[in-house]
Protein backbone atom coordinates (compact mmCIF):
# COMPACT_ATOMS: atom_id res chain seq x y z
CA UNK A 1 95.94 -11.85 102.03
CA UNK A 2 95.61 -15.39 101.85
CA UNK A 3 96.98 -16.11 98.61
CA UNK A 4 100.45 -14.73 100.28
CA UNK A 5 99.54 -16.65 103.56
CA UNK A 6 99.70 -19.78 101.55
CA UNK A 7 102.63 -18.36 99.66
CA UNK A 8 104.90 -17.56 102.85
CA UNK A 9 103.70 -21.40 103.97
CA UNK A 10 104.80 -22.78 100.62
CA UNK A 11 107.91 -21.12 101.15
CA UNK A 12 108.89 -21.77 104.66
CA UNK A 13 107.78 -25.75 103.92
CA UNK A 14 110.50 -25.16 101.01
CA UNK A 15 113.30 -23.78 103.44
CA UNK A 16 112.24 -26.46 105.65
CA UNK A 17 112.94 -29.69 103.31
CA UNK A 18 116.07 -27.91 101.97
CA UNK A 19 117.48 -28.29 105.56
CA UNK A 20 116.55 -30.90 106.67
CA UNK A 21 118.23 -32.42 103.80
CA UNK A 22 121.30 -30.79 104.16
CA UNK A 23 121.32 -31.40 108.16
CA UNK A 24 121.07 -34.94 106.99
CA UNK A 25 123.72 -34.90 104.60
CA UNK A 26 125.77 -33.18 107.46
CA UNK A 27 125.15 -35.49 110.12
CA UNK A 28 125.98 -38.51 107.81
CA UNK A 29 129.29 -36.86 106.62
CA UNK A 30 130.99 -35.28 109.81
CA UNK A 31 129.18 -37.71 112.53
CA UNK A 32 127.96 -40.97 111.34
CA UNK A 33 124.65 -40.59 113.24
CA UNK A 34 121.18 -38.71 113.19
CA UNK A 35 122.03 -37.49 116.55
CA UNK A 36 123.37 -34.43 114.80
CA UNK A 37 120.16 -33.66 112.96
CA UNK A 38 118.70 -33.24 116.62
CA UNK A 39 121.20 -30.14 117.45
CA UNK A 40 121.77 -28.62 114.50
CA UNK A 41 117.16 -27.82 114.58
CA UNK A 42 117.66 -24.69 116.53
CA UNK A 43 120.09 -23.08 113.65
CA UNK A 44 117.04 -23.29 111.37
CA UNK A 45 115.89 -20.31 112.09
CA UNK A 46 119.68 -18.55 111.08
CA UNK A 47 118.96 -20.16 107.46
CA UNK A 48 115.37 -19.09 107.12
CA UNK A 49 117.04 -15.97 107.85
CA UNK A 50 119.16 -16.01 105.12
CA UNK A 51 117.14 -17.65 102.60
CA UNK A 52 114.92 -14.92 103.05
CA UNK A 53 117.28 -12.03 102.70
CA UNK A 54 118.91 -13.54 99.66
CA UNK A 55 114.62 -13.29 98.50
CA UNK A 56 114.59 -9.91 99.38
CA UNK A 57 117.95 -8.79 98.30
CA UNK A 58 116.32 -10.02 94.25
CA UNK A 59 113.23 -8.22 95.30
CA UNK A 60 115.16 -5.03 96.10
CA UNK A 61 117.29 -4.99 92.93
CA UNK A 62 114.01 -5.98 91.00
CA UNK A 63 112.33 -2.90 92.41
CA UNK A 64 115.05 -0.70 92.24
CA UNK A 65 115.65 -1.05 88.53
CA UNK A 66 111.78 -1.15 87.86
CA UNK A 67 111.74 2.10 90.05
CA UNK A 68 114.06 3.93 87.86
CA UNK A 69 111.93 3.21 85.17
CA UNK A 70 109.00 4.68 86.68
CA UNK A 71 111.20 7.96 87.24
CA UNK A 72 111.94 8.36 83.71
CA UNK A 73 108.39 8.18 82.72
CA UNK A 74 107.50 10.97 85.62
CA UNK A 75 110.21 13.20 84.39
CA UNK A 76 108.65 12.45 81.03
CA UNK A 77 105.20 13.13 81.65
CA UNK A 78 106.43 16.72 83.83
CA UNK A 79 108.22 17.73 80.75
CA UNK A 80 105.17 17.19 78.99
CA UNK A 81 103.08 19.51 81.34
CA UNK A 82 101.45 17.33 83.57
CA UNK A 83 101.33 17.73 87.35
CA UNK A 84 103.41 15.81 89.54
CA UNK A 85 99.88 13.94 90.58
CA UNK A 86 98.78 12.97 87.20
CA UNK A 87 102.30 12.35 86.41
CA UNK A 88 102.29 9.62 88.60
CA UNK A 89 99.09 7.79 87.22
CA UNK A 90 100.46 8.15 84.01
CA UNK A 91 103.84 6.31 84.84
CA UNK A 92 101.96 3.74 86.79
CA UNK A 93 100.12 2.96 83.49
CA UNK A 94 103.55 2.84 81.68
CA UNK A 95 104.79 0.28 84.52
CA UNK A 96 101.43 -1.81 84.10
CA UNK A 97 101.98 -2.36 80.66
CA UNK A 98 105.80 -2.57 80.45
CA UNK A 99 105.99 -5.38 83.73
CA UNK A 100 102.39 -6.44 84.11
CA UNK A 101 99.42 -5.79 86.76
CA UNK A 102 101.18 -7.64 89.44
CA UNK A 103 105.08 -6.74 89.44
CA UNK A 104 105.60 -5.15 92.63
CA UNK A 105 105.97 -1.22 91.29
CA UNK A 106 102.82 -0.95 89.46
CA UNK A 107 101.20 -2.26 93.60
CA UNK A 108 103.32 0.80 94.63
CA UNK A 109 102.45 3.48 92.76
CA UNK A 110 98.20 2.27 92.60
CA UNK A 111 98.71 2.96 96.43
CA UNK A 112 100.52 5.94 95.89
CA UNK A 113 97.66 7.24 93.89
CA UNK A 114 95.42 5.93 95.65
CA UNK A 115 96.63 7.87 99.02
CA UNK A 116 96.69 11.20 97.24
CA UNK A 117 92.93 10.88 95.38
CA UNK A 118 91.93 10.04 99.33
CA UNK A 119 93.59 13.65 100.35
CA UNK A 120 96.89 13.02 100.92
CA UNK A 121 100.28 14.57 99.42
CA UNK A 122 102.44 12.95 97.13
CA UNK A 123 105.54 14.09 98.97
CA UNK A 124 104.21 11.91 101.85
CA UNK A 125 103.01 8.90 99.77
CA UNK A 126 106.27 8.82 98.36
CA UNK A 127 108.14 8.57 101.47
CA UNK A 128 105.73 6.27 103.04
CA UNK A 129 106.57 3.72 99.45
CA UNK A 130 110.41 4.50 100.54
CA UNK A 131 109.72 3.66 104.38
CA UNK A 132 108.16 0.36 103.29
CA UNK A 133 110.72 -0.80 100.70
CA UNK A 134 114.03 0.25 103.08
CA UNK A 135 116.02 0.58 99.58
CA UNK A 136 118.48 3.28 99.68
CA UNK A 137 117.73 4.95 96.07
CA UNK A 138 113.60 5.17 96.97
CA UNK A 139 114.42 6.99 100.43
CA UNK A 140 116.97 9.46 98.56
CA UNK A 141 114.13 10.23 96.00
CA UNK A 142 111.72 10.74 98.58
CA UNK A 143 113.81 13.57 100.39
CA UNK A 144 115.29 15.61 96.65
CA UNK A 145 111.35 15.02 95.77
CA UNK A 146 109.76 16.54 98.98
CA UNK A 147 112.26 19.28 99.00
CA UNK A 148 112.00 20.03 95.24
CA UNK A 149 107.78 20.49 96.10
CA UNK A 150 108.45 22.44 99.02
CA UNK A 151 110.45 24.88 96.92
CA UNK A 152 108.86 25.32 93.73
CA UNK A 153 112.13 24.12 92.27
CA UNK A 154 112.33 22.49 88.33
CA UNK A 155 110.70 19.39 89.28
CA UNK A 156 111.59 17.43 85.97
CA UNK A 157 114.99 18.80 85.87
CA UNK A 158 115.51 17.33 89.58
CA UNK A 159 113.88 14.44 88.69
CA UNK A 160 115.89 13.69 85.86
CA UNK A 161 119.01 13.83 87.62
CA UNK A 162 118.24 11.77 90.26
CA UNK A 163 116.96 9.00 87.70
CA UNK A 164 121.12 9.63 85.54
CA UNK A 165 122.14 9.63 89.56
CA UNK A 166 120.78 6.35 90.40
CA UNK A 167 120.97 4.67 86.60
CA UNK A 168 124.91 5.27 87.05
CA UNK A 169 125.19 3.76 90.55
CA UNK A 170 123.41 0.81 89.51
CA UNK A 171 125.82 0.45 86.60
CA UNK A 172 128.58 0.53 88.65
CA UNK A 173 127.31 -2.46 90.49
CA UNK A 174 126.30 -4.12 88.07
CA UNK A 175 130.27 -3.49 86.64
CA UNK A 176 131.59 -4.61 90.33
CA UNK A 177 129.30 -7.67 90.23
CA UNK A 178 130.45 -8.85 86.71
CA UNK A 179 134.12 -8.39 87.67
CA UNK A 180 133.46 -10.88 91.14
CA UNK A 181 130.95 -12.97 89.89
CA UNK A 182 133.91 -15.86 88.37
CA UNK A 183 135.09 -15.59 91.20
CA UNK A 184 131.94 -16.08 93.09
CA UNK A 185 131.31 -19.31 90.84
CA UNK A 186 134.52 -20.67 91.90
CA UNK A 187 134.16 -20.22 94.97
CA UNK A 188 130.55 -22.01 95.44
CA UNK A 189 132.19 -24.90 93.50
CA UNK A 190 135.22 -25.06 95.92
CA UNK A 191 132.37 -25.19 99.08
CA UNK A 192 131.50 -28.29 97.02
CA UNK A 193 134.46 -29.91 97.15
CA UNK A 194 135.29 -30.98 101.16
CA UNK A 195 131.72 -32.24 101.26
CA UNK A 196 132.48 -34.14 98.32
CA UNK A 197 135.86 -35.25 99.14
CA UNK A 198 134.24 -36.79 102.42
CA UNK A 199 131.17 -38.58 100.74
CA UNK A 200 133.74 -40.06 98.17
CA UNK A 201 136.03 -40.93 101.09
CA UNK A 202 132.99 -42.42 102.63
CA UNK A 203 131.79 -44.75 100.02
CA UNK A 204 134.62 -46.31 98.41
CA UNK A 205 137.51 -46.11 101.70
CA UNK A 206 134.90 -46.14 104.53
CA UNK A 207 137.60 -47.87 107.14
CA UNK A 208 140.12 -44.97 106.05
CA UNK A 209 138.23 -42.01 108.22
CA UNK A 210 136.66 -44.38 110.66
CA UNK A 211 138.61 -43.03 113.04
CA UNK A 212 137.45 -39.93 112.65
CA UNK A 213 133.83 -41.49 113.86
CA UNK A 214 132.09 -42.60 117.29
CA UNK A 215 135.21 -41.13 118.76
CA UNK A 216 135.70 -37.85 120.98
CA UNK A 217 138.68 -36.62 119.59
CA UNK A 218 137.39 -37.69 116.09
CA UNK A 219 134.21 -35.61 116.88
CA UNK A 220 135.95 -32.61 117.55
CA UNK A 221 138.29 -32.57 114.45
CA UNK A 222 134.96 -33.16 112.02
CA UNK A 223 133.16 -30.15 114.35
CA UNK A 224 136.35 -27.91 114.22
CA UNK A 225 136.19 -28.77 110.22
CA UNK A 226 132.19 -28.02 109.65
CA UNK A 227 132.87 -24.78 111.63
CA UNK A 228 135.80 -24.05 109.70
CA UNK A 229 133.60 -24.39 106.36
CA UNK A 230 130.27 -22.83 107.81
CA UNK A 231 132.23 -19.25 108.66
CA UNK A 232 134.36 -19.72 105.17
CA UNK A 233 130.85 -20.20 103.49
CA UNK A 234 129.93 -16.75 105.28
CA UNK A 235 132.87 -14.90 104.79
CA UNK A 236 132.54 -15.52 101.05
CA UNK A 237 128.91 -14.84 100.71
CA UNK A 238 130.21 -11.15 103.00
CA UNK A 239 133.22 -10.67 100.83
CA UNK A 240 130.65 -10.65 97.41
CA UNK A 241 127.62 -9.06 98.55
CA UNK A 242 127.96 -5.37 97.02
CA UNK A 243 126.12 -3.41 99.12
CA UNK A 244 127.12 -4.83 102.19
């Protein structure tokens, strides 16, 4: 617990100097004056926000695709004979040794197991491991997996499909996420560019946008501008983000 206390810390320090730098940057470029740094504090918390669900977007992909992988070696170990239970400690071996003791699925399914040696069912381990992760994939597994118990159905037949199920969706994305991601790349380099055109403005033809400085209706064309770029910035990141 305190090894991810210190973790969080590290990260929010992180988060922390990465904005205050850019605020900086900002203020310098649009306003001329640290004033800005002042009122742009408050929107902080908006790009902790973000910074964190980019984090956890990776961390849901991660675990996804390690997921899967722990699926094939349950439908594995069923077709082999095992039970469902001793199915699970097997894959969580598999998942030890093929991502090591600390990637995040091999945590998952030691507290799965762990749950159902203390008396509880693997249907409702399973869904609790969904509940916690919020990924789409793990919560349709968890309802084809407790139905499929509940019924007595062919449990590494159902399995198996889900796992060809969910292997071809995350193909797909991964297709629809090749096909964007040039464009993606040009785009982050063009959100480079007006920044860059104004620092470059600002250092070698200083007098040429003075106007634009310590004046109202200067103020308001460099605010209109950085609000202009913010939303395009967000619109973009939208417009790519395959799952919505």
């Amino acid at each position: 617990m305190k090894h991810k206390y210190n973790l969080r810390t590290a990260e929010w320090a992180v988060s922390l100097a990465v904005y205050l730098i850019v605020s900086a940057l900002f203020s310098w470029l649009f306003y001329d004056s640290a004033i800005p740094m002042l009122l742009f504090a408050p929107f902080f918390v908006l790009f902790a926000r973000a910074v964190k669900k980019k984090k956890r977007i990776k961390q849901n992909e991660e675990m996804t695709e390690e997921f899967i992988s722990a699926l094939t070696g349950v439908s594995t170990s069923l077709s082999a004979g095992m039970s469902a239970e001793n199915a699970f400690v097997s894959a969580a071996d598999d998942m030890e040794k093929l991502y090591g003791r600390r990637s995040a699925i091999v945590k998952e399914l030691e507290t799965v197991n762990m749950r159902v040696r203390s008396g509880q069912t693997l249907s409702v381990a399973v869904k609790e491991m969904a509940d916690r992760w919020q990924i789409e994939e793990m919560h349709d597994f968890s309802v084809v997996f407790s139905a499929a118990i509940r019924s007595g159905g062919n449990l590494p037949g159902i399995i198996s499909s889900c796992t060809q199920i969910m292997e071809n969706r995350i193909d797909a994305e991964a297709e629809a996420k090749t096909m964007i991601r040039g464009k993606q790349y040009e785009q982050r380099v063009m959100c480079v560019i007006p920044p860059g055109i104004l620092a470059y403005l600002r250092l070698s033809s200083g007098s040429f946008i003075e106007v634009l400085y310590h004046d109202p209706f200067g103020i308001a064309v460099m605010t209109a501008g950085l609000i202009v770029y913010i939303l395009a910035i967000y619109l973009s990141e939208r417009i790519g983000d395959i799952r919505g």
